[in-house]
PDB file of N, CA and C in Angstrom:
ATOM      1  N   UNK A   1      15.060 -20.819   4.370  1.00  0.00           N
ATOM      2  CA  UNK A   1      14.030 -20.588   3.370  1.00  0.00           C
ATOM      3  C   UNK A   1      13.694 -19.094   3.340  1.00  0.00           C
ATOM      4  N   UNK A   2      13.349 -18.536   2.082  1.00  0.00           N
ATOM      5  CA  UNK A   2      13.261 -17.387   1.932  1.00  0.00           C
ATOM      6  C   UNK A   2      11.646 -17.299   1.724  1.00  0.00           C
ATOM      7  N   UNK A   3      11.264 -16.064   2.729  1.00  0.00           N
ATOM      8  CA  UNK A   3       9.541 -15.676   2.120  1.00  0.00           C
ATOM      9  C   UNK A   3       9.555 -14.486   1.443  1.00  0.00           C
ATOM     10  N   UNK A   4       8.239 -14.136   0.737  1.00  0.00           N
ATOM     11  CA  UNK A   4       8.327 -13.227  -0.340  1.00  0.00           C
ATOM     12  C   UNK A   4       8.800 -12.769  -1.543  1.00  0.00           C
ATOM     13  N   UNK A   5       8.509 -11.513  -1.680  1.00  0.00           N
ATOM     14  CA  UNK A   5       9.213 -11.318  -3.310  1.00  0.00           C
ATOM     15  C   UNK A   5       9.614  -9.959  -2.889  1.00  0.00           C
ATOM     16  N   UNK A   6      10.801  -9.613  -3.895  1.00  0.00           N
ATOM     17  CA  UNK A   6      11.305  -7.476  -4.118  1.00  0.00           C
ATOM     18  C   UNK A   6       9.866  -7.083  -4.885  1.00  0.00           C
ATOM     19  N   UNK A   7       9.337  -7.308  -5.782  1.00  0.00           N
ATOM     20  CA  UNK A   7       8.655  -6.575  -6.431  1.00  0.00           C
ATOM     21  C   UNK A   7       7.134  -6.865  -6.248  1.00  0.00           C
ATOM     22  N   UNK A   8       5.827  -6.266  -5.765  1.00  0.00           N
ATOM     23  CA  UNK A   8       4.342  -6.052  -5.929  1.00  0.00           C
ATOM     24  C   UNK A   8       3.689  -4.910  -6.561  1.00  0.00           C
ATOM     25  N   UNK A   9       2.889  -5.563  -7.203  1.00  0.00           N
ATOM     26  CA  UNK A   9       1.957  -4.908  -7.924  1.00  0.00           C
ATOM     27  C   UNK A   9       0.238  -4.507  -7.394  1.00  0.00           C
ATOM     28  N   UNK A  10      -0.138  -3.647  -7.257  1.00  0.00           N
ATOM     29  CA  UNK A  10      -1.361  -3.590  -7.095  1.00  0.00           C
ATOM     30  C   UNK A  10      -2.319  -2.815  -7.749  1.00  0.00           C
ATOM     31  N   UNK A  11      -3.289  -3.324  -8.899  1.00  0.00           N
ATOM     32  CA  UNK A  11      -3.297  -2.472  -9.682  1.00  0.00           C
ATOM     33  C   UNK A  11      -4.274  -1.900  -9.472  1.00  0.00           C
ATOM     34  N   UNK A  12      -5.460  -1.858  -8.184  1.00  0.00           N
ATOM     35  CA  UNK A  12      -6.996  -1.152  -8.029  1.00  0.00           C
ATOM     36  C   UNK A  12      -6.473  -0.570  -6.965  1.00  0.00           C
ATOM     37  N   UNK A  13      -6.253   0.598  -6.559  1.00  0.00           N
ATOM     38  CA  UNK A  13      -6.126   1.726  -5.580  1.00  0.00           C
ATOM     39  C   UNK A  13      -7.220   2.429  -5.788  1.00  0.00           C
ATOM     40  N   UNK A  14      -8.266   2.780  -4.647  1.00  0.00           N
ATOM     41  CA  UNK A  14      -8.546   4.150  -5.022  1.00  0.00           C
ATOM     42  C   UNK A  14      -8.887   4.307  -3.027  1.00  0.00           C
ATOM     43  N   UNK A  15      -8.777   5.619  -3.026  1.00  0.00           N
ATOM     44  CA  UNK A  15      -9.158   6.290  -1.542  1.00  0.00           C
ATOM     45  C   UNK A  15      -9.899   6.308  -1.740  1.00  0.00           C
ATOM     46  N   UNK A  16     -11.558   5.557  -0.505  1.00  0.00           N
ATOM     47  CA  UNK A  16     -12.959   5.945  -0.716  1.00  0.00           C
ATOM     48  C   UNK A  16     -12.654   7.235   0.697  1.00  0.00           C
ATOM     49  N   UNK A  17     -14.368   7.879   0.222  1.00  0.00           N
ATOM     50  CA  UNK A  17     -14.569   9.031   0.933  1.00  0.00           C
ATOM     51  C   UNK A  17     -14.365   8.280   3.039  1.00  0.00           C
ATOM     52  N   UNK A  18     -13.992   9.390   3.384  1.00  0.00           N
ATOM     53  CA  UNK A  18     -13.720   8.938   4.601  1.00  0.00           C
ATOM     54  C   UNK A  18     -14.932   8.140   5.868  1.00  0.00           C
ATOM     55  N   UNK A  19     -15.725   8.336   5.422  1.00  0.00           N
ATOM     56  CA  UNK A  19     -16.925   8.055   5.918  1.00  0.00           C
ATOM     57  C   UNK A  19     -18.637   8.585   5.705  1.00  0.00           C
ATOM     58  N   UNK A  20     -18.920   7.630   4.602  1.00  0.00           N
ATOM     59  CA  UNK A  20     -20.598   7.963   4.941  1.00  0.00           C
ATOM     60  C   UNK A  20     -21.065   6.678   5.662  1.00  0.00           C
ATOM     61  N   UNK A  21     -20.810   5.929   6.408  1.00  0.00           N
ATOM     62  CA  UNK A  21     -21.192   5.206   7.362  1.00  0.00           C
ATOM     63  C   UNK A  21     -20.706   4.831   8.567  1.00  0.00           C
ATOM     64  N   UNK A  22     -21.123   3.469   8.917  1.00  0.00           N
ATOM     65  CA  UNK A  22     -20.155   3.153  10.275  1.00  0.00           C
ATOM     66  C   UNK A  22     -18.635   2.859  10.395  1.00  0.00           C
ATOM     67  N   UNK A  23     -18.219   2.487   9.260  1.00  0.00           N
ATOM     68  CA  UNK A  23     -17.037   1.996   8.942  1.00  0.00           C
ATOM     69  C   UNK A  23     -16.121   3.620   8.119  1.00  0.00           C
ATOM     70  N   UNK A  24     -15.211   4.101   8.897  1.00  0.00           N
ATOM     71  CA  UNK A  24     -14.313   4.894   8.333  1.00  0.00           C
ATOM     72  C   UNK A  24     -13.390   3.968   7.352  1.00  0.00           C
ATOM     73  N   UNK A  25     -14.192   5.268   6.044  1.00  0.00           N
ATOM     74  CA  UNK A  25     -13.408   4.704   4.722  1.00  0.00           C
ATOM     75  C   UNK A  25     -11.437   4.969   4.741  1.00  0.00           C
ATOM     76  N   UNK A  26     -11.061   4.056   4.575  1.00  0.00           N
ATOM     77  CA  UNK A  26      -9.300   3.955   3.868  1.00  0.00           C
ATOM     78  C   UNK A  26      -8.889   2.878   3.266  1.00  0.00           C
ATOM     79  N   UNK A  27      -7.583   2.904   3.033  1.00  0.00           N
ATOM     80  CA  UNK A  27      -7.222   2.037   2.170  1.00  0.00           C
ATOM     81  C   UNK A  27      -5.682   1.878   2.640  1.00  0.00           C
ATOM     82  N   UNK A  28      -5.075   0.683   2.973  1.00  0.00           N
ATOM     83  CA  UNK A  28      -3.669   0.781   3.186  1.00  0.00           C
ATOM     84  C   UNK A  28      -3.035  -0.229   2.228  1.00  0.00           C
ATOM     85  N   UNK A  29      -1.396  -0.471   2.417  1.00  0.00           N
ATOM     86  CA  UNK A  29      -0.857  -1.337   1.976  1.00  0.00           C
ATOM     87  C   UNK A  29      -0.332  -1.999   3.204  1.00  0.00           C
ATOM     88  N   UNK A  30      -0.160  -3.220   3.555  1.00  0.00           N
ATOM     89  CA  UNK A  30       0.778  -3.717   4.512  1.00  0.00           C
ATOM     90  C   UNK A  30       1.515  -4.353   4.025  1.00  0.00           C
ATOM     91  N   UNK A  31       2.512  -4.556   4.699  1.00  0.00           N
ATOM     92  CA  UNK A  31       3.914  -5.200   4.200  1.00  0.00           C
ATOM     93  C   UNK A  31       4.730  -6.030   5.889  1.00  0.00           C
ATOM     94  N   UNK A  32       4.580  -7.371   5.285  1.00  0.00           N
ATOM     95  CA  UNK A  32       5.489  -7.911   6.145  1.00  0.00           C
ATOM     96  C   UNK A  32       7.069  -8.002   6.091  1.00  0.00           C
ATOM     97  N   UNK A  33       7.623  -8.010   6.766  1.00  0.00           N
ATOM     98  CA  UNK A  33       8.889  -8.423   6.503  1.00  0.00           C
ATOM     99  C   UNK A  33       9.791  -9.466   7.098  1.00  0.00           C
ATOM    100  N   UNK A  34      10.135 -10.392   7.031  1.00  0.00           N
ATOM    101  CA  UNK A  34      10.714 -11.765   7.857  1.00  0.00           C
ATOM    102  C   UNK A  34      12.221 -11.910   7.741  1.00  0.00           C
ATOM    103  N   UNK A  35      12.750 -11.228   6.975  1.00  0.00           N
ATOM    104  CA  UNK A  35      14.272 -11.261   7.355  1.00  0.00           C
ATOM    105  C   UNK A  35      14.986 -10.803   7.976  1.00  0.00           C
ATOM    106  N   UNK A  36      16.372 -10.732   8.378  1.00  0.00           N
ATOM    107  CA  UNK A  36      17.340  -9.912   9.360  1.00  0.00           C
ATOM    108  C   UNK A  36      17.752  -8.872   8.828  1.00  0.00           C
ATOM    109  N   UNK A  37      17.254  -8.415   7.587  1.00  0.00           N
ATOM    110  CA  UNK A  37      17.677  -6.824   7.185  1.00  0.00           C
ATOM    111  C   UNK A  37      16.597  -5.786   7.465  1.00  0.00           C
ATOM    112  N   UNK A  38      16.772  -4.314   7.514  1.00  0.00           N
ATOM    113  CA  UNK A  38      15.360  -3.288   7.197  1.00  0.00           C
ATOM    114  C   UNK A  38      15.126  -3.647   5.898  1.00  0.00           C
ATOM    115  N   UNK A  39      13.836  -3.634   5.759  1.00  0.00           N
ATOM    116  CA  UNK A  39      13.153  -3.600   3.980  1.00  0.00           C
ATOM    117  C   UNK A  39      13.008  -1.961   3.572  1.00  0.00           C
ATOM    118  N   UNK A  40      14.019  -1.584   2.279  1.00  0.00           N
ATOM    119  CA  UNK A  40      13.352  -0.389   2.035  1.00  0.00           C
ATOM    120  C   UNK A  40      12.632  -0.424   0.827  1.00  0.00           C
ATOM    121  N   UNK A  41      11.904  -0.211   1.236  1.00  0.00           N
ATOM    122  CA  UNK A  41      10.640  -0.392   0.092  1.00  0.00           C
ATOM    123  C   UNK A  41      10.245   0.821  -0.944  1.00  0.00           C
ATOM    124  N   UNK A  42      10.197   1.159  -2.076  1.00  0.00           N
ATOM    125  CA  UNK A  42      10.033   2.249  -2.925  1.00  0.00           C
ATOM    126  C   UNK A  42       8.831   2.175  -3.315  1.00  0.00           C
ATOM    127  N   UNK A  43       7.740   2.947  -3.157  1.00  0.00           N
ATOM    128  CA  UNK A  43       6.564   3.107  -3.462  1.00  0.00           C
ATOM    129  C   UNK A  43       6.656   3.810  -4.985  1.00  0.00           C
ATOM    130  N   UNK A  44       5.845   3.337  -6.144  1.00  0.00           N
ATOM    131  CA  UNK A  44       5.417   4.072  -7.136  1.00  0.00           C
ATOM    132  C   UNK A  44       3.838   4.372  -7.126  1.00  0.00           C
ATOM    133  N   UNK A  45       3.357   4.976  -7.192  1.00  0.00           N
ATOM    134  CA  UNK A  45       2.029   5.677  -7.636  1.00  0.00           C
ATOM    135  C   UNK A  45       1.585   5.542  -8.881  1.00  0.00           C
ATOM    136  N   UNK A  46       0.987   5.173  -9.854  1.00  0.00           N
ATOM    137  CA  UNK A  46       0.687   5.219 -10.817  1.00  0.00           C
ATOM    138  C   UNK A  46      -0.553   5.571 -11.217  1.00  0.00           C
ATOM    139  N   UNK A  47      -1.067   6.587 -12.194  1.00  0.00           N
ATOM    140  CA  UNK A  47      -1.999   7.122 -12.437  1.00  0.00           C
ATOM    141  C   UNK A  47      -2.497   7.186 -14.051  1.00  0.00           C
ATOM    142  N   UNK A  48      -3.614   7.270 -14.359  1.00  0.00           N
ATOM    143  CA  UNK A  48      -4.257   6.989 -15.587  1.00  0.00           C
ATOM    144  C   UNK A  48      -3.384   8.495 -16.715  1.00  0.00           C
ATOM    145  N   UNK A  49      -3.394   9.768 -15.960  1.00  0.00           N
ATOM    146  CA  UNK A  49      -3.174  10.345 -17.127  1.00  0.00           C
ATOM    147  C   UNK A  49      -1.801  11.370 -16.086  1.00  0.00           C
ATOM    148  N   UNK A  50      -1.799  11.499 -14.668  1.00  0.00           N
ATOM    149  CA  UNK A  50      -1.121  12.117 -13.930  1.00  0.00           C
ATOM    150  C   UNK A  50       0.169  11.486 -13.862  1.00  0.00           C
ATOM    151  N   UNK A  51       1.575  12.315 -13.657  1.00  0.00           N
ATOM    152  CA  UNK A  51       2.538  11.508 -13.748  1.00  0.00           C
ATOM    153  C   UNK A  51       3.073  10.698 -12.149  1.00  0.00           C
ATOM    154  N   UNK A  52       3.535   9.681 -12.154  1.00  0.00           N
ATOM    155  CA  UNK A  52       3.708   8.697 -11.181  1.00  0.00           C
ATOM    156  C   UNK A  52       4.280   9.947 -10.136  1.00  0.00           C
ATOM    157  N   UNK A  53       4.161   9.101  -8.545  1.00  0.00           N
ATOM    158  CA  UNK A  53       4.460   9.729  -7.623  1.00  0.00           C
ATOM    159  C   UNK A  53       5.109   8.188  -6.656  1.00  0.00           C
ATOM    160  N   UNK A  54       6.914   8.766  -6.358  1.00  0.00           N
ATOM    161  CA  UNK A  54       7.111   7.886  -5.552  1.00  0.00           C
ATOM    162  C   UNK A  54       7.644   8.418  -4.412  1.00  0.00           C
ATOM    163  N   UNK A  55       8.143   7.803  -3.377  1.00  0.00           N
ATOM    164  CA  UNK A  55       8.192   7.900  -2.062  1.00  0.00           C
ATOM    165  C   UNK A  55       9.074   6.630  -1.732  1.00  0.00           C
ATOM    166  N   UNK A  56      10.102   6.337  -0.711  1.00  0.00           N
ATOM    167  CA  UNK A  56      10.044   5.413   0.101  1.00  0.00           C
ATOM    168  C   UNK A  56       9.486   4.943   1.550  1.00  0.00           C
ATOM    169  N   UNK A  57       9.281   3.688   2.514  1.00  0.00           N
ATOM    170  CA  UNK A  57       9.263   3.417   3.379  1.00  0.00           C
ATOM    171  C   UNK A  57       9.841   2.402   4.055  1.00  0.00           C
ATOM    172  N   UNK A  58      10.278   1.881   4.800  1.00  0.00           N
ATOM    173  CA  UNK A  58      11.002   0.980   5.766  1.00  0.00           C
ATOM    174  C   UNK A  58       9.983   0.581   6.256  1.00  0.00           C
ATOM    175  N   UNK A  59      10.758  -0.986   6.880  1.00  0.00           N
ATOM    176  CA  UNK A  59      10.396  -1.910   7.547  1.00  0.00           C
ATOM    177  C   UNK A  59      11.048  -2.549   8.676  1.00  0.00           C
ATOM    178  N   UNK A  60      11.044  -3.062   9.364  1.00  0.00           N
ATOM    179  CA  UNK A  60      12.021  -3.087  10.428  1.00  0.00           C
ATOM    180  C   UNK A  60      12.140  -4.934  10.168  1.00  0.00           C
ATOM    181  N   UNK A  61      13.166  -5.400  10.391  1.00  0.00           N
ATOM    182  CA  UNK A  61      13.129  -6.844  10.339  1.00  0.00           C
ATOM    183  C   UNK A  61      12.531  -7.029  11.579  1.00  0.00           C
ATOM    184  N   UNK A  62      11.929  -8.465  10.482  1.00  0.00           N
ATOM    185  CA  UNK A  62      10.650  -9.609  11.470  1.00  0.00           C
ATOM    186  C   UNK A  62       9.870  -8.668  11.725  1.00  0.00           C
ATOM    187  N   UNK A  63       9.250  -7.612  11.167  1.00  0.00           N
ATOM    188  CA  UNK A  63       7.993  -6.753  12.214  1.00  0.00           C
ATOM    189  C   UNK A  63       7.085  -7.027  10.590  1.00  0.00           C
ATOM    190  N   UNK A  64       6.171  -5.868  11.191  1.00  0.00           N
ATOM    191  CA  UNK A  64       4.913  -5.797  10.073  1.00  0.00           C
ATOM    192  C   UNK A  64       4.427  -4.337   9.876  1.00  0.00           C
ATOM    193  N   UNK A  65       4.452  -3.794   9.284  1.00  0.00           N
ATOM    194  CA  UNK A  65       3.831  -2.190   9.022  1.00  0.00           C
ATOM    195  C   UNK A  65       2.789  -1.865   8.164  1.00  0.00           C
ATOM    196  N   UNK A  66       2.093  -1.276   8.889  1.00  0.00           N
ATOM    197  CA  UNK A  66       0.964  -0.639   7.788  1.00  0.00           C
ATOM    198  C   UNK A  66       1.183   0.578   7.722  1.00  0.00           C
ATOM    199  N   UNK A  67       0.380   0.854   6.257  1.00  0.00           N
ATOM    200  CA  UNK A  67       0.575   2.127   5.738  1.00  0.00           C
ATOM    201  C   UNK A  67      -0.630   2.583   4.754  1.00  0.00           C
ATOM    202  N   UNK A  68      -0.886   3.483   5.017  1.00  0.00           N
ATOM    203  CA  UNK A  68      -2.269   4.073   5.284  1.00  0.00           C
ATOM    204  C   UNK A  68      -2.161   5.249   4.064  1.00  0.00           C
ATOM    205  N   UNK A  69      -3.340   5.292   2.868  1.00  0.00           N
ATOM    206  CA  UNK A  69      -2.791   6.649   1.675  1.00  0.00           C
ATOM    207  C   UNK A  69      -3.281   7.645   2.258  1.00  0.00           C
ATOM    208  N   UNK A  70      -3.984   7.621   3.397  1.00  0.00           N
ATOM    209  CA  UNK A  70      -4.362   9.271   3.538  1.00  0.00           C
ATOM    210  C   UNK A  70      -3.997   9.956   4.819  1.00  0.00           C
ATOM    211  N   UNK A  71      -2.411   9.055   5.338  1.00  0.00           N
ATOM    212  CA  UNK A  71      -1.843   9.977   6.547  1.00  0.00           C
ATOM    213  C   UNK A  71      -0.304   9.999   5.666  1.00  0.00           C
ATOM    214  N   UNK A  72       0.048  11.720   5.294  1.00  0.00           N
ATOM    215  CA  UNK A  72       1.335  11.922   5.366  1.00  0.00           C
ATOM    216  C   UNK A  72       2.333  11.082   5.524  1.00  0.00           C
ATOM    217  N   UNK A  73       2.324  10.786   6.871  1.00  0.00           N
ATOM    218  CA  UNK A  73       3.544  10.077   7.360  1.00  0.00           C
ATOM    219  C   UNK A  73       3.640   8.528   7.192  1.00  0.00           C
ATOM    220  N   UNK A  74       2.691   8.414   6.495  1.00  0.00           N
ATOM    221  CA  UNK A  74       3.052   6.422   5.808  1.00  0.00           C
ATOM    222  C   UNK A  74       3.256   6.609   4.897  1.00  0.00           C
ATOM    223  N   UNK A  75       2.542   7.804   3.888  1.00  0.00           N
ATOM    224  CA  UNK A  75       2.396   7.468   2.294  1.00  0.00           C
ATOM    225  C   UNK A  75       3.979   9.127   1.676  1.00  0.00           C
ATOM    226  N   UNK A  76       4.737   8.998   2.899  1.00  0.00           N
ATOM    227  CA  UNK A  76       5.863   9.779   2.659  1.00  0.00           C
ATOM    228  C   UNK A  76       5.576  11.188   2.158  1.00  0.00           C
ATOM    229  N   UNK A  77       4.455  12.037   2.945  1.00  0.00           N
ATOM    230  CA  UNK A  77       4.474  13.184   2.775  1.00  0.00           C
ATOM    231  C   UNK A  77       3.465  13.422   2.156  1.00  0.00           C
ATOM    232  N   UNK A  78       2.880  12.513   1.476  1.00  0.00           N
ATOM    233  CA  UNK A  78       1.796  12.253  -0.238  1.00  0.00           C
ATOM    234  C   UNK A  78       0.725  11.652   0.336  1.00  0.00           C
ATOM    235  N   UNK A  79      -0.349  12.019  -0.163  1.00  0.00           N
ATOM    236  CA  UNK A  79      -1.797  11.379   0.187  1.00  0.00           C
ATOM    237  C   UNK A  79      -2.163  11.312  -1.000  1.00  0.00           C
ATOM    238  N   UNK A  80      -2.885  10.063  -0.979  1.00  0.00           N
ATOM    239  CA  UNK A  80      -3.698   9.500  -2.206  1.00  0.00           C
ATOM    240  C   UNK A  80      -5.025  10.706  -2.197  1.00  0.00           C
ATOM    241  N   UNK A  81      -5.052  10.626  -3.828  1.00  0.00           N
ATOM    242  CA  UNK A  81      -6.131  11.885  -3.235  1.00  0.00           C
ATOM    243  C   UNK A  81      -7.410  11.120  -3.471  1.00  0.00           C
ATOM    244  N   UNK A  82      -8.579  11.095  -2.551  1.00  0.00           N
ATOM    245  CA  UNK A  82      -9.765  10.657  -2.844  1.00  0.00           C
ATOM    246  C   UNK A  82     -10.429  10.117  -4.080  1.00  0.00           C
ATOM    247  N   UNK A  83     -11.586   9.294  -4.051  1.00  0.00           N
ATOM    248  CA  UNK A  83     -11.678   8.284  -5.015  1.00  0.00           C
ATOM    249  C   UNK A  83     -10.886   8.754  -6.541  1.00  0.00           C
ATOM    250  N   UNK A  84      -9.705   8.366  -6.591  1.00  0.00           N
ATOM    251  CA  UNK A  84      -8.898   8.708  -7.960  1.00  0.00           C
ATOM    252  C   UNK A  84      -8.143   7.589  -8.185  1.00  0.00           C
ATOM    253  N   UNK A  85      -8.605   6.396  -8.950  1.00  0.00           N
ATOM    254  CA  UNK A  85      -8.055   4.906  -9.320  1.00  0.00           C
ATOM    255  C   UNK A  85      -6.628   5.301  -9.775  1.00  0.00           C
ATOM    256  N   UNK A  86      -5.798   4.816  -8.966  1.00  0.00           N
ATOM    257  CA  UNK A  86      -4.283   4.560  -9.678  1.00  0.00           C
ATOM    258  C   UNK A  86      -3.893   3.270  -9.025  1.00  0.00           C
ATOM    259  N   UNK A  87      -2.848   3.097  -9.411  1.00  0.00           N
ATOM    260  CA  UNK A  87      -1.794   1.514  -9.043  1.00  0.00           C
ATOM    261  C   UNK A  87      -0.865   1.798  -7.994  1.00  0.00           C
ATOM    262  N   UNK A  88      -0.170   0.587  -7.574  1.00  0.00           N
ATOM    263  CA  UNK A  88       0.983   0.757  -6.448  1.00  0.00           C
ATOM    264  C   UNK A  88       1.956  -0.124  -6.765  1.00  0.00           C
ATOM    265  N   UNK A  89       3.139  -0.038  -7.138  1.00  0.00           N
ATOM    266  CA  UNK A  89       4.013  -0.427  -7.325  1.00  0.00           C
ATOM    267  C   UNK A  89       4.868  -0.593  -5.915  1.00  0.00           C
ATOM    268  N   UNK A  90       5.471  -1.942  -5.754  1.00  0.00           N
ATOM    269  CA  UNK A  90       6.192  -1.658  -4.517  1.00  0.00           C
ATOM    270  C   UNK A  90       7.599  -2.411  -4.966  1.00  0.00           C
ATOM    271  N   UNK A  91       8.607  -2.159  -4.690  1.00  0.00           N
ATOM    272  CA  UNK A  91      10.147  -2.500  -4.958  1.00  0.00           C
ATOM    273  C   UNK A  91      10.995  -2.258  -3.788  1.00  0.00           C
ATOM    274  N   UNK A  92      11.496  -3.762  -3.635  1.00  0.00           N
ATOM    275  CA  UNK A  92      12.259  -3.778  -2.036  1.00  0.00           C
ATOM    276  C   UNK A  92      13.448  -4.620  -2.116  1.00  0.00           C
ATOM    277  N   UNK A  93      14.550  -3.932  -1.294  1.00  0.00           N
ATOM    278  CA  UNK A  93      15.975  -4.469  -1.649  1.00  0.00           C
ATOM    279  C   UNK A  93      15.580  -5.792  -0.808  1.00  0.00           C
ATOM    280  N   UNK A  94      14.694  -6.406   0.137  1.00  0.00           N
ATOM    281  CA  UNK A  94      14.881  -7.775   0.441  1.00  0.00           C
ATOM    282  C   UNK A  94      13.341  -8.637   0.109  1.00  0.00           C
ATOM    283  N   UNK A  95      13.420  -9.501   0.089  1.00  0.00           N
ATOM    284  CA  UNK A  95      11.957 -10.471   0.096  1.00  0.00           C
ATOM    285  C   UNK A  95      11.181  -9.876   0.688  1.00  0.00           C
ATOM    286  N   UNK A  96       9.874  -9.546   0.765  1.00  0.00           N
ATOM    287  CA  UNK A  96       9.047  -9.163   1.246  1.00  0.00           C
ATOM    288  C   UNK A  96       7.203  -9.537   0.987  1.00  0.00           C
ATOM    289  N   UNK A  97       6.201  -9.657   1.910  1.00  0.00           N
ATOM    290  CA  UNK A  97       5.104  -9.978   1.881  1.00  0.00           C
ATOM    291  C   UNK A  97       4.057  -9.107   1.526  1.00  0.00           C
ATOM    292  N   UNK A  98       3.378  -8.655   1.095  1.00  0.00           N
ATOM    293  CA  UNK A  98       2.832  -7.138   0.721  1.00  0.00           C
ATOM    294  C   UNK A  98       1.086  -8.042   0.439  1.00  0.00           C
ATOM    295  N   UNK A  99       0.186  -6.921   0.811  1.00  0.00           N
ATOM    296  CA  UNK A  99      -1.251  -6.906   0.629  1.00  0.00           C
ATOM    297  C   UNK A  99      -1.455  -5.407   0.792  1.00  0.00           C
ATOM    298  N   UNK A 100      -3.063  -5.279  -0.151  1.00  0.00           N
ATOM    299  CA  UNK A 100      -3.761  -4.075   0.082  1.00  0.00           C
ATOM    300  C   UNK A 100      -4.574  -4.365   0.909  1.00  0.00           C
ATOM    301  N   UNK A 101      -5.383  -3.596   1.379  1.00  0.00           N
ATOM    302  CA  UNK A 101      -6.497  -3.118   2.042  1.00  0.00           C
ATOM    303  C   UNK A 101      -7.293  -2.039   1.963  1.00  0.00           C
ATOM    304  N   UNK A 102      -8.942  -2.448   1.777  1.00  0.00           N
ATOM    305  CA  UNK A 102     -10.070  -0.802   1.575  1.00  0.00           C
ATOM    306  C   UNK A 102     -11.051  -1.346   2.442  1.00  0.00           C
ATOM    307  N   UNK A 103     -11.256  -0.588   3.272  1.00  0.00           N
ATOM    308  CA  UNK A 103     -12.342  -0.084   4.247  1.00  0.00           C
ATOM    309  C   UNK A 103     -13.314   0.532   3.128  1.00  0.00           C
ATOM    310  N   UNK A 104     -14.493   0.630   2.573  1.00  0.00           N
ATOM    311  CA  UNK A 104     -15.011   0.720   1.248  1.00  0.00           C
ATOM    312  C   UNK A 104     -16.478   1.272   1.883  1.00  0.00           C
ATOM    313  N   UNK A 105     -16.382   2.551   2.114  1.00  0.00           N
ATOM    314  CA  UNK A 105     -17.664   3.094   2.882  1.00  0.00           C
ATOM    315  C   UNK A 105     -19.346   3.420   2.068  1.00  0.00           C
ATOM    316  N   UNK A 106     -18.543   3.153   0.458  1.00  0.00           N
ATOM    317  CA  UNK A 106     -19.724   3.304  -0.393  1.00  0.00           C
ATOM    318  C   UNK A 106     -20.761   2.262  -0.421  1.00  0.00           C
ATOM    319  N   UNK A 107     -19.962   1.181  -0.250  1.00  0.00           N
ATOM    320  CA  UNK A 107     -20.849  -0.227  -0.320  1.00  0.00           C
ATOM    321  C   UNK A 107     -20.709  -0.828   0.983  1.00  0.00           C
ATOM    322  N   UNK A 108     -20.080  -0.574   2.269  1.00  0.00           N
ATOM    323  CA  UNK A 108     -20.291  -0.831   3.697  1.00  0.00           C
ATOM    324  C   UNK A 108     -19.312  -2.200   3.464  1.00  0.00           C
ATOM    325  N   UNK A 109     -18.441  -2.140   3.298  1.00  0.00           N
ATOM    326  CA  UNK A 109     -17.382  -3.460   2.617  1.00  0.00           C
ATOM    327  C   UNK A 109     -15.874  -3.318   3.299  1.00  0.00           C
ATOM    328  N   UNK A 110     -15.000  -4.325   3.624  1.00  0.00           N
ATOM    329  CA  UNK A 110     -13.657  -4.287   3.692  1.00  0.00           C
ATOM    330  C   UNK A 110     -13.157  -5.620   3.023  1.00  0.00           C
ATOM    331  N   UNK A 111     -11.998  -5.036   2.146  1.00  0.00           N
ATOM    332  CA  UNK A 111     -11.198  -6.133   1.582  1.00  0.00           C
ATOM    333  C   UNK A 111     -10.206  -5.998   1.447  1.00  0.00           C
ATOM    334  N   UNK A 112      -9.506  -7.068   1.409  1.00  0.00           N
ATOM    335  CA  UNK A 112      -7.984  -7.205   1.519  1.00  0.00           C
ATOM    336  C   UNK A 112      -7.905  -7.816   0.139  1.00  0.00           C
ATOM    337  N   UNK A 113      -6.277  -7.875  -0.710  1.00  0.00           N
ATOM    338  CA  UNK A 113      -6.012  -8.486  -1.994  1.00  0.00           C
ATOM    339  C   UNK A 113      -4.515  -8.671  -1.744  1.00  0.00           C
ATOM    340  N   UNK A 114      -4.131  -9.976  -2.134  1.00  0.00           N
ATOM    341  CA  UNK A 114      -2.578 -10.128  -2.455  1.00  0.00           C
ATOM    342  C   UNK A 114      -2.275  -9.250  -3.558  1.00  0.00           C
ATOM    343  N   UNK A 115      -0.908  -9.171  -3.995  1.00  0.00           N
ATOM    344  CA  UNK A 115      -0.947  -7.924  -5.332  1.00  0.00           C
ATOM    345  C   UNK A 115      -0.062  -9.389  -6.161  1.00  0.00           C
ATOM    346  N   UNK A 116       0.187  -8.581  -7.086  1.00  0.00           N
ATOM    347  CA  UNK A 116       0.980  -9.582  -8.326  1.00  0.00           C
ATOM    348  C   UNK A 116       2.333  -9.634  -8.066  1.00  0.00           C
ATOM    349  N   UNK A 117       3.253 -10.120  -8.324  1.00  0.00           N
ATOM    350  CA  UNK A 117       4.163 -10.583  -7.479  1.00  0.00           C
ATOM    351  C   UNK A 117       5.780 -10.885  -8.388  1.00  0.00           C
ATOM    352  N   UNK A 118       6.529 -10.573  -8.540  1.00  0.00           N
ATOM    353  CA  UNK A 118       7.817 -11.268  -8.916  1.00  0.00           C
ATOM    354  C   UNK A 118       9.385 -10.981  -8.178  1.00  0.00           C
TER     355      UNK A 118
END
């Protein structure tokens, strides 16, 4: 049996400020992966009037990775820049499990969202 999908959508991104409270504000994507291949996964960026920004990342089979928009080295060099709403496109040569995540320091909040899926 196969889990997941190649393609997620997520269409509410935004980086909150890093902290005006107890909870340090971020926002990641995680991505599972359950098969016997690496997942390489192609990140798109999408933005209201700025042009898209992509990147790839890997996955290691059967593991789980998070990835974080405001460290370099998850978001491939690129940081989401602070509260600036864009989308995330994710595209992966194998099945894969994908969710967001915001640590949300404006309203003292964390949530997670499945993204849209095919």
């Amino acid at each position: 049996m196969s889990y997941g999908k190649k393609v997620w959508i997520f269409p509410d991104a935004e980086l909150p400020p890093e902290g005006v409270n107890i909870i340090p504000g971020h926002e990641s994507v995680i991505i599972t992966n359950v098969t016997n291949e690496v997942a390489k996964v192609k990140f798109t960026l999408l933005y209201e009037v700025d042009e898209p920004v992509t990147f790839m990342a890997e996955v290691q089979p059967m593991r789980v990775r998070c990835l974080r928009s405001n460290r370099p080295e998850d978001f491939g060099a690129y940081t989401a820049p602070e509260g600036k709403q864009y989308a995330i496109m994710l595209e992966s040569n194998v099945p894969i499990v994908a969710q967001y995540g915001r640590a949300e320091t404006r309203e003292v909040a964390f949530y997670t969202t499945p993204g849209y899926c095919e």
